[in-house]
Protein backbone atom coordinates (compact mmCIF):
# COMPACT_ATOMS: atom_id res chain seq x y z
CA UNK A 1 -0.56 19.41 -31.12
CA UNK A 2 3.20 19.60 -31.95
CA UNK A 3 3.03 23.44 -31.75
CA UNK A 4 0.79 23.73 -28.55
CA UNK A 5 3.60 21.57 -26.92
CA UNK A 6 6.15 23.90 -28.10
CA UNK A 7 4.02 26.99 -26.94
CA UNK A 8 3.67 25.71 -23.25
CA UNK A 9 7.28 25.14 -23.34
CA UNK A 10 8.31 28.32 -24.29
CA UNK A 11 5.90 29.89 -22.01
CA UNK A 12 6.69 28.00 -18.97
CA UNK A 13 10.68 28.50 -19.35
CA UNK A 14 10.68 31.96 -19.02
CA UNK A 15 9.02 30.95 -14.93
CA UNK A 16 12.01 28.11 -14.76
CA UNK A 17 12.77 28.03 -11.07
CA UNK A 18 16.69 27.07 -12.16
CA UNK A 19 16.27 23.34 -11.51
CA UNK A 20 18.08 20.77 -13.68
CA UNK A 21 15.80 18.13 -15.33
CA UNK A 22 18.91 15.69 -15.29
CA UNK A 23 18.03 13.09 -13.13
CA UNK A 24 19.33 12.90 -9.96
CA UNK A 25 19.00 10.36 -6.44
CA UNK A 26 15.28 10.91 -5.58
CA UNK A 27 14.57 11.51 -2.11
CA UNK A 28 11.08 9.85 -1.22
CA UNK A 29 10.01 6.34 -2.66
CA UNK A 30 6.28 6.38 -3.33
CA UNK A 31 3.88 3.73 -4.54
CA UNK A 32 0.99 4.22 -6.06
CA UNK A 33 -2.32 1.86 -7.77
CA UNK A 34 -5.83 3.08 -9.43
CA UNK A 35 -8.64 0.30 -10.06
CA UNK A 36 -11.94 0.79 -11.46
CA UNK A 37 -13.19 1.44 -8.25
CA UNK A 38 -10.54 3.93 -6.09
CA UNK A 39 -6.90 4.62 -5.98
CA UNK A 40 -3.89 4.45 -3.28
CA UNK A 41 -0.90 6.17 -2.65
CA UNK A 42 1.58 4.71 0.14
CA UNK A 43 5.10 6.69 1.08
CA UNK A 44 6.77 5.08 3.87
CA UNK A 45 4.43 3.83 6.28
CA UNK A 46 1.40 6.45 5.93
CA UNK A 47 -1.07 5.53 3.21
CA UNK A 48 -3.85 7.72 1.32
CA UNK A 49 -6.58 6.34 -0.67
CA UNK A 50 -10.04 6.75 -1.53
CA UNK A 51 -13.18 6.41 -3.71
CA UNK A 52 -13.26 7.65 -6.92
CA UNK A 53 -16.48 10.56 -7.80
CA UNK A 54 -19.11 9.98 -9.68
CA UNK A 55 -17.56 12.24 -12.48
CA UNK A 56 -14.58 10.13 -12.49
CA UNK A 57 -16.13 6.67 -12.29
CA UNK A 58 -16.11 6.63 -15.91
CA UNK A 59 -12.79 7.00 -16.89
CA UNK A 60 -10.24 4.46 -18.57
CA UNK A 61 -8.02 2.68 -15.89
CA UNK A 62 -4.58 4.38 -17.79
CA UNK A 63 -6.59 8.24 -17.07
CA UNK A 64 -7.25 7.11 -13.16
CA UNK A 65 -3.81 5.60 -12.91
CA UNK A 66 -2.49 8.84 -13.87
CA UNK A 67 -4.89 11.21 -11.98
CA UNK A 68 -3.40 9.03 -8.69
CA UNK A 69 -0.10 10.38 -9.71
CA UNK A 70 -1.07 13.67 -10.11
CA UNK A 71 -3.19 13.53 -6.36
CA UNK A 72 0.63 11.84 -4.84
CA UNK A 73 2.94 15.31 -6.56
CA UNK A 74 -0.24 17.62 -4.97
CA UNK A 75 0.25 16.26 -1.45
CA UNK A 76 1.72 18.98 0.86
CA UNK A 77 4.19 15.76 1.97
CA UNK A 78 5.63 15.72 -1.42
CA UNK A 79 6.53 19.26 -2.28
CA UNK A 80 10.03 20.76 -3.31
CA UNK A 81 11.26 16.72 -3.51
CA UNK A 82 12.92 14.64 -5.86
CA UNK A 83 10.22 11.68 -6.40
CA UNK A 84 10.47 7.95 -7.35
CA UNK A 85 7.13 7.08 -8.55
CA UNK A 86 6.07 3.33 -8.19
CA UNK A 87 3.82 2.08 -10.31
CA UNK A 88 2.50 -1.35 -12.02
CA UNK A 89 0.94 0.71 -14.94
CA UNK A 90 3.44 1.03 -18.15
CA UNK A 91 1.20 3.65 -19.86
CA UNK A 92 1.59 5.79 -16.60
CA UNK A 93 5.29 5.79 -16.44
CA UNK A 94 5.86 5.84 -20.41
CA UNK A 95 3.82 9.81 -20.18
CA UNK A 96 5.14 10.65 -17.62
CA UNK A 97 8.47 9.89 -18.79
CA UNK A 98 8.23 11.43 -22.03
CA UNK A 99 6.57 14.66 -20.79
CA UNK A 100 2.94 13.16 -22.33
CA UNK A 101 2.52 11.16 -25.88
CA UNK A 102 0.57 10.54 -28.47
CA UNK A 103 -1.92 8.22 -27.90
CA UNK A 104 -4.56 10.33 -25.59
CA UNK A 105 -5.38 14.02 -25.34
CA UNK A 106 -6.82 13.47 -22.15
CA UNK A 107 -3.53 11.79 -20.81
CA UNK A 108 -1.52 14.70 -22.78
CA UNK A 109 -3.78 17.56 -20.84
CA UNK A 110 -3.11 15.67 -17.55
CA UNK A 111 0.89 15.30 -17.74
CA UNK A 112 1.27 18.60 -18.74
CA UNK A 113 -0.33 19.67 -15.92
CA UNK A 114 1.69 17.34 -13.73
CA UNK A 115 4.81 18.51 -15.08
CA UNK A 116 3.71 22.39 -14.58
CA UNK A 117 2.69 21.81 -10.86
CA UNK A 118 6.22 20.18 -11.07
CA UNK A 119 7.96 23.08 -12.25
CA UNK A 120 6.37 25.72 -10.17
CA UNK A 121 6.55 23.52 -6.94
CA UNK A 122 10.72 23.03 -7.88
CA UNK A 123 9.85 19.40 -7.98
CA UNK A 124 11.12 16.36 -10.04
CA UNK A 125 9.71 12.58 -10.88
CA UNK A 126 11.71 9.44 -11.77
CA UNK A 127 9.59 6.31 -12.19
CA UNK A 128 9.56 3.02 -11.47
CA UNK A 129 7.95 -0.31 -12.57
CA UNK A 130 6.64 -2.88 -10.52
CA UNK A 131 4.60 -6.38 -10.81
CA UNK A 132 1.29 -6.04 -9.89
CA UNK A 133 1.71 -8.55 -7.32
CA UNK A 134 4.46 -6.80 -5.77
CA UNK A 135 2.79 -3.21 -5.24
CA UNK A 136 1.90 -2.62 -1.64
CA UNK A 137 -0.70 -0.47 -2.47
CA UNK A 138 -3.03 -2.66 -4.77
CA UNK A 139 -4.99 -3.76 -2.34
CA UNK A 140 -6.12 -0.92 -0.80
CA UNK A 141 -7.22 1.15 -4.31
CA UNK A 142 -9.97 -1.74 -4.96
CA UNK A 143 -11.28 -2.30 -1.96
CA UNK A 144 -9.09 -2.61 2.24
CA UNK A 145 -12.03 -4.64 3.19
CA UNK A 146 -11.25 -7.54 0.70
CA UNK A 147 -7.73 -7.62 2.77
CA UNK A 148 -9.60 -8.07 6.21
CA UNK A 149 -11.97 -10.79 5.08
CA UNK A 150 -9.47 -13.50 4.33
CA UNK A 151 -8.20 -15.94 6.86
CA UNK A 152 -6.07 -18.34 8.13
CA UNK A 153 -8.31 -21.86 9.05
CA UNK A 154 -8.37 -22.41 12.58
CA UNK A 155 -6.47 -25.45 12.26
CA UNK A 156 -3.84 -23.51 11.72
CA UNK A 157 -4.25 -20.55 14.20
CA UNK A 158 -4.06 -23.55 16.43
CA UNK A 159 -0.59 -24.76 15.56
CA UNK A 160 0.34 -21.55 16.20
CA UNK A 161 -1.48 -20.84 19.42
CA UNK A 162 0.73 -23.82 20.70
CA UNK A 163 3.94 -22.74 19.62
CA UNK A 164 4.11 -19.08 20.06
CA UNK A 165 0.95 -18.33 22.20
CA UNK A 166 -1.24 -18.29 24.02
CA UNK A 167 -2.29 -15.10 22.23
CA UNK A 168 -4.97 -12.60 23.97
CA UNK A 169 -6.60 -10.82 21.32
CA UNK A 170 -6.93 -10.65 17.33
CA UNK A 171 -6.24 -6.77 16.23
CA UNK A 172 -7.20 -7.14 12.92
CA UNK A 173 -10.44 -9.00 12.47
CA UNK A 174 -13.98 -9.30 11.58
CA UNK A 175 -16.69 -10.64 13.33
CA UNK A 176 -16.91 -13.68 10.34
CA UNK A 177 -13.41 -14.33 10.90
CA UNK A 178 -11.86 -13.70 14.24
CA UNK A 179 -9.81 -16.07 16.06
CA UNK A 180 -10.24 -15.09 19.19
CA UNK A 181 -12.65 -14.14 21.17
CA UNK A 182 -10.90 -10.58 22.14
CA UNK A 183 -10.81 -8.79 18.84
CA UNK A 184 -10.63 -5.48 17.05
CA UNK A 185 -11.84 -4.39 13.88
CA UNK A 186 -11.53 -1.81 10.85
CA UNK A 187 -15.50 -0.54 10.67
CA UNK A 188 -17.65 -0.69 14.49
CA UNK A 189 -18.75 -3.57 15.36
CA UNK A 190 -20.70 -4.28 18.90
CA UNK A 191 -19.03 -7.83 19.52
CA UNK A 192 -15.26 -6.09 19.14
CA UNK A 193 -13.32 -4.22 21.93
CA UNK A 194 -11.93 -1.37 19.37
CA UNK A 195 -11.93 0.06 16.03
CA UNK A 196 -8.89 0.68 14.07
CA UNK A 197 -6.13 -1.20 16.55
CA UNK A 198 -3.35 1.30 14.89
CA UNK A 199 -4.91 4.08 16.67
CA UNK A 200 -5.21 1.82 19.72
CA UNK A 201 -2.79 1.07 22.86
CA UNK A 202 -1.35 -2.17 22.67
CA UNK A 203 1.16 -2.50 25.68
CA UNK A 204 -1.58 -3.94 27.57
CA UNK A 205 -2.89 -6.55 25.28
CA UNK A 206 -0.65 -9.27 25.92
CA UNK A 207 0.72 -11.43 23.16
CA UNK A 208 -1.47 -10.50 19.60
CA UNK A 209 -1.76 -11.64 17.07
CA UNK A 210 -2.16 -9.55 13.78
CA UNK A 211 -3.28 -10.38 10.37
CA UNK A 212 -3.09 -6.87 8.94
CA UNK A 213 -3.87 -5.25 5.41
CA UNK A 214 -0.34 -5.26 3.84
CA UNK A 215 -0.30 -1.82 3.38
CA UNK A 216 -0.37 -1.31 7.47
CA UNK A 217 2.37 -3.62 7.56
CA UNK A 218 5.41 -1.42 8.20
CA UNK A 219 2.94 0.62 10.37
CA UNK A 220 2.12 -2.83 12.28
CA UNK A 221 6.11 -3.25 12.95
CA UNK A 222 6.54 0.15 14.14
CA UNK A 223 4.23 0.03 16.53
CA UNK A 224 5.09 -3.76 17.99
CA UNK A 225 8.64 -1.91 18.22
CA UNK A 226 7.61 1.49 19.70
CA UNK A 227 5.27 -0.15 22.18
CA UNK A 228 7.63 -3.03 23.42
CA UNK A 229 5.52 -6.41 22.83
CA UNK A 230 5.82 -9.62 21.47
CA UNK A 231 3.20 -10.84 18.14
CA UNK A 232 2.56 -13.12 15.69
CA UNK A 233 2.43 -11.64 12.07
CA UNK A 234 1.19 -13.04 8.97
CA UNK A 235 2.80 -11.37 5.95
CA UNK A 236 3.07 -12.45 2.50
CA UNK A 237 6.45 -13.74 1.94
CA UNK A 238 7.60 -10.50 -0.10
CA UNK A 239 11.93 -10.21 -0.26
CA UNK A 240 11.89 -6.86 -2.06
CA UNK A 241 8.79 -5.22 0.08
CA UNK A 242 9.83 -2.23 2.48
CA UNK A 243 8.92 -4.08 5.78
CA UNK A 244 10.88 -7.24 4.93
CA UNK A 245 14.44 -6.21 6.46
CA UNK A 246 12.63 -4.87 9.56
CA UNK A 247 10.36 -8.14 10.34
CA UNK A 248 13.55 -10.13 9.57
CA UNK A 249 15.54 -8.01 12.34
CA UNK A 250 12.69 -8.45 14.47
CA UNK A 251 12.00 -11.97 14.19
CA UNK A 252 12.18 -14.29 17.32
CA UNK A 253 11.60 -17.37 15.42
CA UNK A 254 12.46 -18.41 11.61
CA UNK A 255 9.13 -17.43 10.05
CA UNK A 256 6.88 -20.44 9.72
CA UNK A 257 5.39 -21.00 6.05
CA UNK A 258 1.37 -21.16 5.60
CA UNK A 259 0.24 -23.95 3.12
CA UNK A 260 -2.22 -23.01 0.27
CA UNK A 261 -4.90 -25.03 1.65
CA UNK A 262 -5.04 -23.44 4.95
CA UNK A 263 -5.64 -19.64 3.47
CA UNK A 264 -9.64 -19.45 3.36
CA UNK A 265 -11.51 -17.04 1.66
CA UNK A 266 -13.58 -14.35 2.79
CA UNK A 267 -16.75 -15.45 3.53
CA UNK A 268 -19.83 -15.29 0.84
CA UNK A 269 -17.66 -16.52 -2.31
CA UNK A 270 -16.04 -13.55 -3.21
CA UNK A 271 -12.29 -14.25 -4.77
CA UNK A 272 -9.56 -14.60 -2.69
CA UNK A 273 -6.68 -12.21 -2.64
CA UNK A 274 -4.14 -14.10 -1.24
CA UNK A 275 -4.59 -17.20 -3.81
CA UNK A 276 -5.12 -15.16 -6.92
CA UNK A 277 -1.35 -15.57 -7.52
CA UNK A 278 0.20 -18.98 -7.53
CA UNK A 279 3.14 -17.18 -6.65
CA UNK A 280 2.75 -15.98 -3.52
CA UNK A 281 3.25 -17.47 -0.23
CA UNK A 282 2.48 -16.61 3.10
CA UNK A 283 4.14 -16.65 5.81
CA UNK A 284 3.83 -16.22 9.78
CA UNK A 285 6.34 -14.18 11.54
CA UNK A 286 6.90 -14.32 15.89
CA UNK A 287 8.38 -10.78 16.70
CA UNK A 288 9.84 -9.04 19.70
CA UNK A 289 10.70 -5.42 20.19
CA UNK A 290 13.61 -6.57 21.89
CA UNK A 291 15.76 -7.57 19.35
């Protein structure tokens, strides 16, 4: 092993394209997440993920949590830049890190060729670790629908209806859990106006309100900012997330905290996302693109 690692070395030096390996500032912050069922990449507001084959439905989680890394350096986004990779997986970071290890062939053939495309592309990688529960892009690498399904009780939705609405139309919903009658959703349905309110017009709507995936929810701000309305957001209350300075500059209203017991799951018993951590807290959020 010890001597193929010298070998590529010595190989791939004589193509160095005359870039240092000392680190230096990276240039594009991007988080990434594999579960057993898909991965997701997020860098700045645009997100990628997807299913994983049926060839790679097998693997361990450490092999699909570095494949994700290796899809994020191959997008055409990422090329020629200095990289900060994001990631709640140690064993990730520690190979990629150390140029590969010990522990895995399979994890040693994919770093190596993580660090060639690297080389060839003129590209570099720092890394960086974060909580599980603080990764914007868990949720949607097992599963964006498990994000739509939850909900706030309609006890609630009322309280809020009376102090910052009345609102005209739910953009993120499904038909098991929409609060209004006006309504969009992720996937067609015949009872909703729209599919996929991001790709939508919303100067028109009125006052919404939005109870987005949190990977959407820079995207979400954007949009209430480039399209000049007024909308209640729930959000988990998340200090060190990349939306968080924006939604404070943007808020109307000191946001309004959402007790435990008023979070329901999604319907048919499957676990809820927002409760699986008795850390987090939500939180709901009245923003104006005038501020």
């Amino acid at each position: 092993m010890a001597t193929q690692d010298l070998l590529w070395w010595w190989t791939n030096l004589q193509s160095w394209n005359g870039h240092t390996w000392i680190p230096r500032a990276t240039d594009m912050d991007i988080y990434t997440d594999a579960s057993n069922d898909g991965w997701g990449i997020i860098i700045d507001s645009t997100t990628w993920a997807g299913k994983w084959s049926a060839a790679q439905q097998g693997l361990h989680i450490n092999h699909k949590e570095l494949l994700t890394v290796l899809f994020t350096v191959k997008l055409p986004i990422c090329q020629g830049h200095m990289l900060n990779i994001i990631s709640n997986n140690m064993t990730t970071l520690t190979y990629i890190n150390h140029f590969g290890g010990t522990w895995s062939a399979a994890l040693m053939e994919m770093v190596t060729h993580l660090w060639k495309h690297c080389i060839v592309k003129g590209m570099q990688i720092q890394t960086t670790y974060v909580p599980s529960a603080f990764n914007p892009v868990d949720a949607p690498s097992w599963q964006l629908m498990s994000q739509l399904e939850w909900s706030i009780s309609s006890s609630f939705f009322t309280l809020l209806n009376n102090k910052w609405g009345p609102h005209h139309i739910d953009l993120f919903a499904t038909k098991r859990n929409m609060k209004l009658q006006q309504f969009m959703t992720w996937k067609h349905c015949p009872f909703a106006v729209a599919t996929d309110a991001l790709s939508q017009r919303w100067q028109s709507l009125g006052n919404v309100y939005c109870c987005p995936p949190w990977n959407l929810l820079l995207a979400v701000l954007q949009k209430i900012e480039m399209e000049q309305l007024t909308a209640t957001v729930i959000t988990p209350f998340w200090t060190s997330a990349l939306w968080f300075p924006t939604i404070q500059r943007m808020a109307i209203a000191p946001p309004l905290p959402i007790p435990h017991q008023e979070v329901l799951p999604p319907p048919g018993g499957a676990p809820n996302i927002v409760l699986k951590n008795p850390h987090w807290s939500l939180s709901t959020w009245w923003v104006s693109s005038a501020i």
